[in-house]
C-alpha atoms as a PDB file:
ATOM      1  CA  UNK A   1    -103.839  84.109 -54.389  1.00  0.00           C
ATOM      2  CA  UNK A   2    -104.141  87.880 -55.130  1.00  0.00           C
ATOM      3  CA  UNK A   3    -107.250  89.610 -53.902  1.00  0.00           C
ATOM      4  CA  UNK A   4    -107.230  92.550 -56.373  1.00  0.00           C
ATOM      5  CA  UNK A   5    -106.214  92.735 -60.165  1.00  0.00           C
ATOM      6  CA  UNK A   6    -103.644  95.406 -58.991  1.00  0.00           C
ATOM      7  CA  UNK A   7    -102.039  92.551 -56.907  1.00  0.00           C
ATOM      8  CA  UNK A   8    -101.815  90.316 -59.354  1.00  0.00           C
ATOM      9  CA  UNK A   9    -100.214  92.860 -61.949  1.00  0.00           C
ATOM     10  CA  UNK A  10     -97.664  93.627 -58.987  1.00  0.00           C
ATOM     11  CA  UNK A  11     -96.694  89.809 -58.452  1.00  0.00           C
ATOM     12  CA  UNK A  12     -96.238  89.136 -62.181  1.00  0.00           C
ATOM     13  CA  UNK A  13     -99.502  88.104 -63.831  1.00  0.00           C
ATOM     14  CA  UNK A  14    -100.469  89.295 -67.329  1.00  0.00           C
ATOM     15  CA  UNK A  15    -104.316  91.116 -67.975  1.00  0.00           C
ATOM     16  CA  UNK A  16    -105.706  90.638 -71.000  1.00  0.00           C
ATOM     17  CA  UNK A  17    -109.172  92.328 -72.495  1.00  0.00           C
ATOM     18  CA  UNK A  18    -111.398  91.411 -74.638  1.00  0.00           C
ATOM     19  CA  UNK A  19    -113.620  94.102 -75.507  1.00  0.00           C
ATOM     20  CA  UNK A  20    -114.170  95.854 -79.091  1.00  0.00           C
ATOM     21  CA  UNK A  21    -113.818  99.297 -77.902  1.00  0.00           C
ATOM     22  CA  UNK A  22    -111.064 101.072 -76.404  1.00  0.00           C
ATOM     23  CA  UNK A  23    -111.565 102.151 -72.561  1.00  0.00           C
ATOM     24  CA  UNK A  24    -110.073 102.850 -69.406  1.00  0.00           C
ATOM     25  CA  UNK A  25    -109.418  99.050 -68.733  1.00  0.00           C
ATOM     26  CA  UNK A  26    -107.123  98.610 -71.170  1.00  0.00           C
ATOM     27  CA  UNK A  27    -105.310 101.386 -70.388  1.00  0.00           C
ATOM     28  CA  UNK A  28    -103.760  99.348 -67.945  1.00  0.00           C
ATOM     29  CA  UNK A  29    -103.542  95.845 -69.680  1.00  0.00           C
ATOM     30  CA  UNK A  30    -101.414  94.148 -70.704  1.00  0.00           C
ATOM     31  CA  UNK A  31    -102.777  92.801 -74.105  1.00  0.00           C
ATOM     32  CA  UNK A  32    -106.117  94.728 -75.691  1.00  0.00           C
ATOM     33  CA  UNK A  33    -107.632  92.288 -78.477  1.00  0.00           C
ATOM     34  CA  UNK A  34    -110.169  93.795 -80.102  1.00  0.00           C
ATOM     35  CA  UNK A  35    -113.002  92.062 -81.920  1.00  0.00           C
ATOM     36  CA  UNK A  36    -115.561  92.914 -83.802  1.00  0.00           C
ATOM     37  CA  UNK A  37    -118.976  93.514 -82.454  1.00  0.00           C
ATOM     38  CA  UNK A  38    -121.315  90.687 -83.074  1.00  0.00           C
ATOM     39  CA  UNK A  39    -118.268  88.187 -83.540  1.00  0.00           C
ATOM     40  CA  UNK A  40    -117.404  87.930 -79.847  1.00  0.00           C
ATOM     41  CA  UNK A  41    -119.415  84.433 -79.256  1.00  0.00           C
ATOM     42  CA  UNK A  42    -116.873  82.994 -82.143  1.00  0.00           C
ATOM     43  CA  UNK A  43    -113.724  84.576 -80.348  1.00  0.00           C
ATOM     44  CA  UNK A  44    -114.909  83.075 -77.126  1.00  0.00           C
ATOM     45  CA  UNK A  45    -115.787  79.857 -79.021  1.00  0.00           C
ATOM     46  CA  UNK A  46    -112.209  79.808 -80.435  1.00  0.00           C
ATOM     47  CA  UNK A  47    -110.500  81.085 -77.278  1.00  0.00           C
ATOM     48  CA  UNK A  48    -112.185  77.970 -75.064  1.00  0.00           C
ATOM     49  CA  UNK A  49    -110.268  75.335 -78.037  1.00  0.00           C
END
């Protein structure tokens, strides 16, 4: 089990974020989605189906 994201991006695993603005986080992802402020409780909703 990797202790630090940085690990886990070294052994293979993907980062994805979920955030509707663009910051220094997903610089370094992997996949950015952005949503739309307010809709983020459907995206979650639809994510968790």
């Amino acid at each position: 089990m990797p202790t630090s994201l940085w690990e886990g991006k070294y052994n293979g695993s993907k980062q994805i974020v979920i955030t509707p603005d663009f910051n220094s986080t997903c610089v370094h992802a992997d996949l950015w989605v952005p949503v739309k402020a307010g809709y983020d409780g459907f995206s979650a909703y639809g994510y968790n189906q």
